[in-house]
Each structure stands twice: as C-alpha cells, then as structure tokens.
C-alpha atoms as a PDB file:
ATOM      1  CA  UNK A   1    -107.435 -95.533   6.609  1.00  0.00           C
ATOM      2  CA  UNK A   2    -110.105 -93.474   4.939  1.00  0.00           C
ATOM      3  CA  UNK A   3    -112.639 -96.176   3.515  1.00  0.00           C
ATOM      4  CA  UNK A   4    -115.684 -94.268   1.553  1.00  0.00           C
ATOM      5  CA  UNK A   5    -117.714 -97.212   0.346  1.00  0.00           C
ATOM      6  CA  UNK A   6    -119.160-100.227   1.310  1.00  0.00           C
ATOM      7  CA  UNK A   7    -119.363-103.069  -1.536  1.00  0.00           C
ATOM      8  CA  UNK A   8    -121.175-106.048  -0.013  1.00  0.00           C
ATOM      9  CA  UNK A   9    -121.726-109.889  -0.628  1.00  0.00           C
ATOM     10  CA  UNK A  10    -125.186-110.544  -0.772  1.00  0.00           C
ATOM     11  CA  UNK A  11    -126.006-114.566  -0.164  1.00  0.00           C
ATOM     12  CA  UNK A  12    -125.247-115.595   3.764  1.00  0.00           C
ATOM     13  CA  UNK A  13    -124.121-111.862   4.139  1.00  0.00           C
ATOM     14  CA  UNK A  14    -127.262-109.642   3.834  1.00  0.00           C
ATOM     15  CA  UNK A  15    -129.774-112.474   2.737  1.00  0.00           C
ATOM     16  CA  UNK A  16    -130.198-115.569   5.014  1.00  0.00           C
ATOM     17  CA  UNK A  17    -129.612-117.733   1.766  1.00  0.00           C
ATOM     18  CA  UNK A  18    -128.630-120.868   3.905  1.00  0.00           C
ATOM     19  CA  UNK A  19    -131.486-120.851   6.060  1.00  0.00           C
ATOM     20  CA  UNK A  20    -134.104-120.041   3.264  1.00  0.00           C
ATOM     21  CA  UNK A  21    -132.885-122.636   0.965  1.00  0.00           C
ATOM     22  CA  UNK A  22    -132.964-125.762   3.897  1.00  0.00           C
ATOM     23  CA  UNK A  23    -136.309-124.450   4.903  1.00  0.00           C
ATOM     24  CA  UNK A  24    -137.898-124.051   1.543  1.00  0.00           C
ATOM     25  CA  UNK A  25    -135.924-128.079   0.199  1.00  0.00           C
ATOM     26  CA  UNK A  26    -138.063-129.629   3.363  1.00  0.00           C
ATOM     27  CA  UNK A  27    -141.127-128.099   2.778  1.00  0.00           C
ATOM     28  CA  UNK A  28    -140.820-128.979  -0.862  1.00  0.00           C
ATOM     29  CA  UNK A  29    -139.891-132.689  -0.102  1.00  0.00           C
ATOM     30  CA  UNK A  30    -142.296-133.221   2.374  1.00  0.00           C
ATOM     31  CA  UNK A  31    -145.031-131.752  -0.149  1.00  0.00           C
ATOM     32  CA  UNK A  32    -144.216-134.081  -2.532  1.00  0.00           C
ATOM     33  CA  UNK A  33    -144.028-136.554  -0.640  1.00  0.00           C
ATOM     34  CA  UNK A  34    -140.440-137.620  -1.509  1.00  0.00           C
ATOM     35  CA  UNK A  35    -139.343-138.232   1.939  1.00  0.00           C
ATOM     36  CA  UNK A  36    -140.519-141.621   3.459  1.00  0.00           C
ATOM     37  CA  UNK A  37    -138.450-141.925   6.619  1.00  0.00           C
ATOM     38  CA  UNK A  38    -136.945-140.682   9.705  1.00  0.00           C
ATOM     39  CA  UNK A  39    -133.493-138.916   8.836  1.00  0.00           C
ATOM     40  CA  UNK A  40    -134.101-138.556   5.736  1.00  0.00           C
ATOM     41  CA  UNK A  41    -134.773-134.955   5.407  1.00  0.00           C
ATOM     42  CA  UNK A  42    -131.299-134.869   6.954  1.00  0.00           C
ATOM     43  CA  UNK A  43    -129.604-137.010   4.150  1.00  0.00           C
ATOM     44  CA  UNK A  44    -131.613-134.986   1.725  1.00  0.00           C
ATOM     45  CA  UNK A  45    -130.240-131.585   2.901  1.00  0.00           C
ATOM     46  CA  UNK A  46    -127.148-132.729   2.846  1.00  0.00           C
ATOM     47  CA  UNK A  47    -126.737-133.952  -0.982  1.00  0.00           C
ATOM     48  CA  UNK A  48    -128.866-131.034  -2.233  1.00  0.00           C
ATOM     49  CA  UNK A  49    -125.803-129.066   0.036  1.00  0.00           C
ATOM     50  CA  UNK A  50    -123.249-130.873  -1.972  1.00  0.00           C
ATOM     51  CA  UNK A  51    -124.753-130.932  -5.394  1.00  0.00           C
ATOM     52  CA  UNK A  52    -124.991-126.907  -5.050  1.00  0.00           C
ATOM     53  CA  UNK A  53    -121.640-126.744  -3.976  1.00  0.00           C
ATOM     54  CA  UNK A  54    -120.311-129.344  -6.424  1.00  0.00           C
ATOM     55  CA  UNK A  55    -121.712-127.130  -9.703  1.00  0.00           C
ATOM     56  CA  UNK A  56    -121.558-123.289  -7.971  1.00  0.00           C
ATOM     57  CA  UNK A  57    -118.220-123.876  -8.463  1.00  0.00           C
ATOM     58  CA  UNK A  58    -118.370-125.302 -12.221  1.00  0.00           C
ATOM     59  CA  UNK A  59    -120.116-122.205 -12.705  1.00  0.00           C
ATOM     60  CA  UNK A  60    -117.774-119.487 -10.768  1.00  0.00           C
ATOM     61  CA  UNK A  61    -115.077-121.421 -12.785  1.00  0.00           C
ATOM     62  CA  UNK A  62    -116.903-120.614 -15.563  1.00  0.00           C
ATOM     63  CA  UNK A  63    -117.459-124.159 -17.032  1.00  0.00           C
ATOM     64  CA  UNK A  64    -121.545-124.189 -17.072  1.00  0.00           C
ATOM     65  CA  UNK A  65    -123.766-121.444 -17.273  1.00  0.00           C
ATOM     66  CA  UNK A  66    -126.025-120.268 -14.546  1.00  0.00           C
ATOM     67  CA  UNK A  67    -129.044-121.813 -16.088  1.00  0.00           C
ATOM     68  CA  UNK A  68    -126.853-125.522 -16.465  1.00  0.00           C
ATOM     69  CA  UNK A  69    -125.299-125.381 -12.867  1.00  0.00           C
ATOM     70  CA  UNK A  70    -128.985-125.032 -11.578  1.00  0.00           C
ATOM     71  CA  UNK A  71    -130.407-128.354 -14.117  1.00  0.00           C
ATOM     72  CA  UNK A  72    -127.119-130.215 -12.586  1.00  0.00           C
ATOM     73  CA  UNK A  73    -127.853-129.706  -9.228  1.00  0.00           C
ATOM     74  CA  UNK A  74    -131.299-131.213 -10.038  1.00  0.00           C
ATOM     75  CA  UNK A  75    -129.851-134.203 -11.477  1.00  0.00           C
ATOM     76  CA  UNK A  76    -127.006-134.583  -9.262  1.00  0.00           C
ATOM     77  CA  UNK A  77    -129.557-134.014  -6.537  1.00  0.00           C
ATOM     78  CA  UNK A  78    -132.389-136.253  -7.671  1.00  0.00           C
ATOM     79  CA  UNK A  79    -129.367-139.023  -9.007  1.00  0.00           C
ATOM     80  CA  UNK A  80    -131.016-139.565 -12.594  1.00  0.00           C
ATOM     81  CA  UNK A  81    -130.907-138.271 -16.080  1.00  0.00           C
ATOM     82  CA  UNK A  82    -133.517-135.420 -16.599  1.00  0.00           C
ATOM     83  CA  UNK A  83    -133.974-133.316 -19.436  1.00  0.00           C
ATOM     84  CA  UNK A  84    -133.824-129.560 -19.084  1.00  0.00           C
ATOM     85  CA  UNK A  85    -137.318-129.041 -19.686  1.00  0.00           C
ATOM     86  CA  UNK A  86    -138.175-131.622 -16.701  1.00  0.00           C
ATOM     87  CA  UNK A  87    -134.876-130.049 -14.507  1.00  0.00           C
ATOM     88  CA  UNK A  88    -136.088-126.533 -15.126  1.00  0.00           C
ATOM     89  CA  UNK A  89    -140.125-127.347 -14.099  1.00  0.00           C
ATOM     90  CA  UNK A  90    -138.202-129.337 -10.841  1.00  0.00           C
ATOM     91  CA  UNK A  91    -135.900-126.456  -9.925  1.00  0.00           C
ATOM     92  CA  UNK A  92    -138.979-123.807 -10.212  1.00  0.00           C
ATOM     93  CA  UNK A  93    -141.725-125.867  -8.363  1.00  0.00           C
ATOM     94  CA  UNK A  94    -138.206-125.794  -5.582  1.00  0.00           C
ATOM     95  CA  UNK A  95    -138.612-122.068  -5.826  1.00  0.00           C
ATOM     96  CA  UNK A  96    -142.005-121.334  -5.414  1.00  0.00           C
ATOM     97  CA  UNK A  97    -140.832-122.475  -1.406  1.00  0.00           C
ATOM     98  CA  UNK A  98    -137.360-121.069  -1.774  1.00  0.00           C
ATOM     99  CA  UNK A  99    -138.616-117.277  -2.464  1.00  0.00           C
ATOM    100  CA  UNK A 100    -141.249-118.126   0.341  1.00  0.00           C
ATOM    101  CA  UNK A 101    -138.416-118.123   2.817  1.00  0.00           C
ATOM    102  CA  UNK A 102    -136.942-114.759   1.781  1.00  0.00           C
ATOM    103  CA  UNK A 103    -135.181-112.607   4.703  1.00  0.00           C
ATOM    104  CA  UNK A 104    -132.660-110.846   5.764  1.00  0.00           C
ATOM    105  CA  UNK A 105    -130.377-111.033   8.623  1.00  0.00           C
ATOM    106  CA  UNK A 106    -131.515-109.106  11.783  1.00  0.00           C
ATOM    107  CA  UNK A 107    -128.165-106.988  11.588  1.00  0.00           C
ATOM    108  CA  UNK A 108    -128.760-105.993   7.931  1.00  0.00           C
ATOM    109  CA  UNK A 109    -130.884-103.315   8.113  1.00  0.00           C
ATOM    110  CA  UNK A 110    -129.500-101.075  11.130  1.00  0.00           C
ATOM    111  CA  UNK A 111    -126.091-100.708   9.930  1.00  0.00           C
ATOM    112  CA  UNK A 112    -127.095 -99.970   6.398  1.00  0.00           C
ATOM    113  CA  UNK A 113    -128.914 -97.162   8.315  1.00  0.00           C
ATOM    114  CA  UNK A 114    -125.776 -96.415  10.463  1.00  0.00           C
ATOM    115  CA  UNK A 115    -123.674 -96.019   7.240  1.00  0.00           C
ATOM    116  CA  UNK A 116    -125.999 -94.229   4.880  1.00  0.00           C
ATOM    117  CA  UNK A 117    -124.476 -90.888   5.462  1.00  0.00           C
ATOM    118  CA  UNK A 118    -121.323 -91.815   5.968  1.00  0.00           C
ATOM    119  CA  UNK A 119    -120.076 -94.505   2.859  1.00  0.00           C
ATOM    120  CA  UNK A 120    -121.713 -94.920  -0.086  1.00  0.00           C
ATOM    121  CA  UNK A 121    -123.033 -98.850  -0.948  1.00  0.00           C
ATOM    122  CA  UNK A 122    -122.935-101.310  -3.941  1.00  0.00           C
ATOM    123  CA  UNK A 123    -122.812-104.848  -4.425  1.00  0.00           C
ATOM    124  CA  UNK A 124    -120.761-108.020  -5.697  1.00  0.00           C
ATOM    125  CA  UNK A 125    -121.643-110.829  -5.901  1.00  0.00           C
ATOM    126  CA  UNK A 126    -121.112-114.324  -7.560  1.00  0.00           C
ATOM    127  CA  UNK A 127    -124.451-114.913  -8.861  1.00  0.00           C
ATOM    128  CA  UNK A 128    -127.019-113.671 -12.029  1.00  0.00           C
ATOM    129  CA  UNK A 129    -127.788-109.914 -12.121  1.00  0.00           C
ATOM    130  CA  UNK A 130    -130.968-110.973 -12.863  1.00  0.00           C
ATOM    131  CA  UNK A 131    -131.562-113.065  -9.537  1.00  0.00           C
ATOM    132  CA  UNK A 132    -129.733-110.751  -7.315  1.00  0.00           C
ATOM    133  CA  UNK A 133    -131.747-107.678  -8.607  1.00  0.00           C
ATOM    134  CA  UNK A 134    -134.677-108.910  -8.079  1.00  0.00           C
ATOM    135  CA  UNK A 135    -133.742-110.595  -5.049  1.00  0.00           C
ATOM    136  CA  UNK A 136    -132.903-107.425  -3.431  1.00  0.00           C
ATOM    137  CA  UNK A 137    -135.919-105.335  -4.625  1.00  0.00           C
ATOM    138  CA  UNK A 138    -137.922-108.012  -2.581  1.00  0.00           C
ATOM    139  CA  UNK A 139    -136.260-107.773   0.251  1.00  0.00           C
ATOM    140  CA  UNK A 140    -136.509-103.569  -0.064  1.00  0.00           C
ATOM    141  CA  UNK A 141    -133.235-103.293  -0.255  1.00  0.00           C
ATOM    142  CA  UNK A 142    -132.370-102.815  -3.622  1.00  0.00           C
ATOM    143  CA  UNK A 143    -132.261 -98.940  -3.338  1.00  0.00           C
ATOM    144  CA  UNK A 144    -129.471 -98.922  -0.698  1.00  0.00           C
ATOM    145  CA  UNK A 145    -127.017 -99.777  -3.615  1.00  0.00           C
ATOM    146  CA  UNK A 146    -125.566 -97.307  -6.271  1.00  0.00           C
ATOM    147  CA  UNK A 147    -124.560-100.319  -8.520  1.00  0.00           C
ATOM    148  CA  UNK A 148    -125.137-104.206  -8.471  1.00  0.00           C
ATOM    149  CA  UNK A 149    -122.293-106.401 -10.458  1.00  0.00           C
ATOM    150  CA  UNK A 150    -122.356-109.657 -11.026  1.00  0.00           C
ATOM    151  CA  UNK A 151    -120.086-112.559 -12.097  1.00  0.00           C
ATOM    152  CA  UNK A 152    -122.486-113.606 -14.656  1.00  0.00           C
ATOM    153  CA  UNK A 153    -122.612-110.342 -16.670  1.00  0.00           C
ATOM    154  CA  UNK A 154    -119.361-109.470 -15.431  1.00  0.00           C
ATOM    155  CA  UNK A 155    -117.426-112.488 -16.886  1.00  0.00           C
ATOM    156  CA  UNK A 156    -115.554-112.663 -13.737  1.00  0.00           C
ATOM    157  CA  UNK A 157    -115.924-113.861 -10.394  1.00  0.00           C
ATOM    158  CA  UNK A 158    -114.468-113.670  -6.609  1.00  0.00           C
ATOM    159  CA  UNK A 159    -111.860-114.748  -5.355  1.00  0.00           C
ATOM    160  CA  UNK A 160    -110.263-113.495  -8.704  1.00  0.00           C
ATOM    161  CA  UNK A 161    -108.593-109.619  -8.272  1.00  0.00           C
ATOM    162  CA  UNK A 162    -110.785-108.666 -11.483  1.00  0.00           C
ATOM    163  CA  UNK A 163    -114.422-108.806  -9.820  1.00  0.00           C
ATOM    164  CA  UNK A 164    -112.973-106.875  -6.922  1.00  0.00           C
ATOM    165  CA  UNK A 165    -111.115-104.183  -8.911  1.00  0.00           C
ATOM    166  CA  UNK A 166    -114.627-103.968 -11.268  1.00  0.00           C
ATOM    167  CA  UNK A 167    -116.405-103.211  -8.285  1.00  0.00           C
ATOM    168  CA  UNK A 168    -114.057-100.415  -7.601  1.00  0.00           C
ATOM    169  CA  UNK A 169    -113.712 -98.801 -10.814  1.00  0.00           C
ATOM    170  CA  UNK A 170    -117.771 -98.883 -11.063  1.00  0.00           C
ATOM    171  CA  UNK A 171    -117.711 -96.375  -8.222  1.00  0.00           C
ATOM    172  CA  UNK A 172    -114.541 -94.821  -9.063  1.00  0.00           C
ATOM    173  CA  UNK A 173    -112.669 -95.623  -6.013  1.00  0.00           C
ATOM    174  CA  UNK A 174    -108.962 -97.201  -5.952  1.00  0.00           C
ATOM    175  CA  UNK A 175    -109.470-100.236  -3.977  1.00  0.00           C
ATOM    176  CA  UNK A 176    -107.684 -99.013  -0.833  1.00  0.00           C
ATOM    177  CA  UNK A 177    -110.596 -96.826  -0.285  1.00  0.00           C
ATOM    178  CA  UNK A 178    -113.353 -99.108  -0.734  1.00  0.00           C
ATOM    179  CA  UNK A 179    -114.221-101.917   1.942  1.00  0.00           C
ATOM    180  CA  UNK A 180    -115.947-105.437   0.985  1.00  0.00           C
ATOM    181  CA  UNK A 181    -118.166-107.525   3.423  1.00  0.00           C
ATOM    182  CA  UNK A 182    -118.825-111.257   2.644  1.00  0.00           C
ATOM    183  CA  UNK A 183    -119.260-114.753   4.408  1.00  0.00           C
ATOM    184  CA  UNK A 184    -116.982-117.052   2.379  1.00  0.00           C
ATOM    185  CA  UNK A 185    -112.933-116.536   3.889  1.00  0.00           C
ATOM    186  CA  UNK A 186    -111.779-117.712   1.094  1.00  0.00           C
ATOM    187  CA  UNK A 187    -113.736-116.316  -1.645  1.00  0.00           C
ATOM    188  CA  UNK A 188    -114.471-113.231   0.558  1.00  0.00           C
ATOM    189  CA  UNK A 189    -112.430-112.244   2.518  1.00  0.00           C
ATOM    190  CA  UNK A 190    -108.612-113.730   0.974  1.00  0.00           C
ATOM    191  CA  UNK A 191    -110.017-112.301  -2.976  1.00  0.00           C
ATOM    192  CA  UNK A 192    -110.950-109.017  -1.112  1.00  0.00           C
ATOM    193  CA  UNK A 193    -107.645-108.727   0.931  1.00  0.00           C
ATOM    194  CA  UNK A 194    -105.648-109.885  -2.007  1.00  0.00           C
ATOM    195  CA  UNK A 195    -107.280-107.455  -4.768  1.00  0.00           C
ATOM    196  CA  UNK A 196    -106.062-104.567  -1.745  1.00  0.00           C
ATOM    197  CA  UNK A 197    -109.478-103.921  -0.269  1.00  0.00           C
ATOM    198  CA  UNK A 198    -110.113-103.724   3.174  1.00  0.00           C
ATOM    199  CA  UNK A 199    -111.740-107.121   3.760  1.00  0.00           C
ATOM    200  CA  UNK A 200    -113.773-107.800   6.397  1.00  0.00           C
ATOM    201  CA  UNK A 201    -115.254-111.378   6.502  1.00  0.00           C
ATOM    202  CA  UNK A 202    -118.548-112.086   8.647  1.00  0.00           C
ATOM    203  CA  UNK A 203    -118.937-115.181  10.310  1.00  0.00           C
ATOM    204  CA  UNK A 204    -121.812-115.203  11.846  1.00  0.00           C
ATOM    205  CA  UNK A 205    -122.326-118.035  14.683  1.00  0.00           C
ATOM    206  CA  UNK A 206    -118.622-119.099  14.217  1.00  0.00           C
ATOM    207  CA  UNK A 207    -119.656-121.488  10.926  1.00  0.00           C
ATOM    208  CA  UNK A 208    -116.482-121.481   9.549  1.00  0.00           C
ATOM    209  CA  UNK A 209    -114.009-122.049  12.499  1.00  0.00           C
ATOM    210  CA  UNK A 210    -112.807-125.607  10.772  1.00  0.00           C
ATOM    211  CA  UNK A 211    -110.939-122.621   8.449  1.00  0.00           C
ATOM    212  CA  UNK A 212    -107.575-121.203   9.586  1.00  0.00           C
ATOM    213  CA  UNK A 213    -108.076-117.888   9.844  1.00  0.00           C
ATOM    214  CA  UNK A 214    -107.018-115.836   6.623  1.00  0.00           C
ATOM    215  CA  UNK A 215    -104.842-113.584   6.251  1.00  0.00           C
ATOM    216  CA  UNK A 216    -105.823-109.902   5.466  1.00  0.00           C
ATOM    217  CA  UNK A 217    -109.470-110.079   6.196  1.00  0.00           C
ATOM    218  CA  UNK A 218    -110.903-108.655   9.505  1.00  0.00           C
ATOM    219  CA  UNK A 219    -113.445-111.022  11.557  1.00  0.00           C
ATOM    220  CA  UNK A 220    -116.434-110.226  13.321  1.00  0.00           C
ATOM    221  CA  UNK A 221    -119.680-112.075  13.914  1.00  0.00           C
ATOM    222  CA  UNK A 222    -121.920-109.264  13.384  1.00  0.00           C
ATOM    223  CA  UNK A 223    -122.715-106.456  11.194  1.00  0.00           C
ATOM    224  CA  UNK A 224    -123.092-104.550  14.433  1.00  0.00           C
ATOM    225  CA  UNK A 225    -119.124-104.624  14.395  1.00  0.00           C
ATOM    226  CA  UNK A 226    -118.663-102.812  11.055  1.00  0.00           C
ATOM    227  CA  UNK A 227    -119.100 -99.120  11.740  1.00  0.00           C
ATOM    228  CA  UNK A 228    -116.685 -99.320  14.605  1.00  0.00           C
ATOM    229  CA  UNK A 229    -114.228-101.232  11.941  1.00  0.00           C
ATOM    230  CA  UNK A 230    -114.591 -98.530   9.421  1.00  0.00           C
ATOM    231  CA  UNK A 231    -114.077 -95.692  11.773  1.00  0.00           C
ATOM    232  CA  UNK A 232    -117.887 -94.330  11.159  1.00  0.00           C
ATOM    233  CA  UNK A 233    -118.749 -91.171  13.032  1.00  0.00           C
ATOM    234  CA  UNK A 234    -121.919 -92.915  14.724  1.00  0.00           C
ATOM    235  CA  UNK A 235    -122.820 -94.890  17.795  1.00  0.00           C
ATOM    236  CA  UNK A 236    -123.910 -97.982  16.424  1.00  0.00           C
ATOM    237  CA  UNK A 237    -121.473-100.922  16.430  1.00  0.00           C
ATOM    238  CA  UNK A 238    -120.023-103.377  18.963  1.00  0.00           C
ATOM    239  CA  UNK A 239    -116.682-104.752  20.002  1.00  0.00           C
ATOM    240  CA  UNK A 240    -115.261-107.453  17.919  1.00  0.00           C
ATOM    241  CA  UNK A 241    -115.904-110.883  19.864  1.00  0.00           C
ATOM    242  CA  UNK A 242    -113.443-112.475  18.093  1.00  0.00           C
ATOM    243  CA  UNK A 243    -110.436-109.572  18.999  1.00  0.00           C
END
C-alpha cells in the first residue's frame, strides 16, 4: 500500500463541531432566557440534535439548500412558523456563541505535523465551501490543505462514490493511493471504502459503538493512530486500541 495523500473530514474529525455547537445552544438559551426549568437544557439539546440531523440530511440528499436546511432547523427547533428573515436573524444571533466555541481536537494538530513531509492534505466535506473555508482559516488550519471541496459547490455529497472520486481527481491521485479520515461509519468510512479509498474512520471516545462495525474502513480512536496506519516514516503514532 503506497498512500500519498491525506483527504480529511472536517466536522467531529478535525473541528470539535459537536462539542462547540451544545456549548454555544446553552449559552444562547440561557441568554435569552428561553430555558425556565431543570432538564430542560437537556430536552433542548436534544431536539436542536434532531432537527439538525432531520434537515442535514434533506440537504446532503439534495432536497433544500444550505441556507433552507439551516431556517428548518430553526423552525423545527423552535416548533413554529418563522419567516426566513426572522429564521436567518435566530440562526445568526445562535452563531455569534457557536463560532465562540471554535476548536480543534487535541490530536489535530501533531499529526498534521507528523504527515507534512510525508502525504500531501486536502479536504471533503459535506458542508458550504464558504463555511468550511472560513472555518478552517480560523482555526489556522486552512493552509495545511492543497484543495477544499465541498458538497455544496460540488453537487455531490458522501457517502456517494462521486465526492470521493472528485476529491481524488482534484489532486490527481487514483483513489487507491489516496486515504480519507472522517467520524461518520457510514458516511465516512463505508462511502470512502466503497469509492476504493483507504478508509479509516475515527471514533473518538467509542460514540458510535451502537454501529456494527463497517466493512472496509479501519478504526482507531485517535489521530495519534494514523501515521502508524499509513506506514509514515516518523515516530509519532500509537497502537490501535480497538485491534
């Protein structure tokens, strides 16, 4: 196996999206006052959880544009009829917080070090180039990357073989010599394994072990396991703790 880039997944994989976005809906409740009792920032962490889920995945399907999934989450969210002027001025008062909360995981920065020489780096990912662009020149990581797609411009997302193989031909690599890191199994690490990448799907903290395990991706908890995966001439990297 002679893998010479990197393409990486950028929400829950280099960007603590999760932990950001239920940090930055419970400061914003709580500021406006729009939790009144105990459990409910609970309850209300939970449907904003399901309303982005519900309408990430009208939009990935490509039924509503990025700009509607994010009004419908609002109104899903808030359970009333809003206009997309109000929906808009709720979602950006949201991400005043949400921005606020910005970081990235611990491991990100030390292996994109360890494989600088070695693999060359770009990213996928299912969201806006316009968010993830300036998303990662925030987080001063933005440079790391010869090429940013995403499904927005593309027209395409993951798990479909098209985003994967775009990825590819933007550096061109034939897919068997380009490796993909991302935090979904499904989404991730099946579309990367399937589109003949070598997939390697992160699950950090064991979130996803309610999943049977997919087939084709490679597990490991850290980004401290990659080098070792990709056979990188460099001491960083641990064992795999999930063998």
């Amino acid at each position: 196996m002679s893998i010479r880039a990197v393409v990486w997944d950028v929400d829950d994989t280099l960007f603590d999206y999760s932990g950001a976005d239920r940090a930055a809906m419970r400061e914003y409740l709580v500021a406006d006052g729009l939790l009144d009792q105990d459990g409910a920032v609970a309850d209300a962490l939970e449907r904003w959880r399901v309303a982005t889920e519900v309408h990430w995945a009208r939009f990935s399907a490509g039924e509503v544009s990025f700009e509607g999934q994010r009004r419908d989450r609002v109104r899903l969210f808030l359970g009333r009829e809003l206009t997309d002027a109000e929906a808009d001025d709720w979602f950006r008062r949201y991400k005043t917080y949400y921005e606020a909360a910005w970081a990235l995981f611990p491991d990100v920065l030390p292996v994109l070090d360890a494989l600088a020489a070695s693999h060359r780096h770009a990213v996928l990912s299912n969201s806006s180039l316009t968010v993830q662009d300036r998303k990662l020149r925030a987080l001063g990581v933005h440079d790391r990357f010869e090429t940013i797609l995403c499904a927005a411009e593309l027209g395409v997302s993951k798990p479909e073989a098209g985003a994967f193989l775009a990825a590819c031909e933007a550096l061109g690599l034939a897919p068997h010599e380009v490796a993909y890191v991302g935090d979904h199994p499904e989404i991730d690490g099946r579309g990367a394994a399937d589109a003949g990448l070598l997939s390697v799907w992160i699950d950090r903290g064991g979130l996803h072990t309610r999943y049977d395990v997919p087939a084709g991706p490679h597990r490991i908890a850290s980004l401290a396991e990659l080098p070792a995966l990709l056979g990188a001439d460099t001491r960083f990297g641990a064992p795999s703790t999930f063998g």
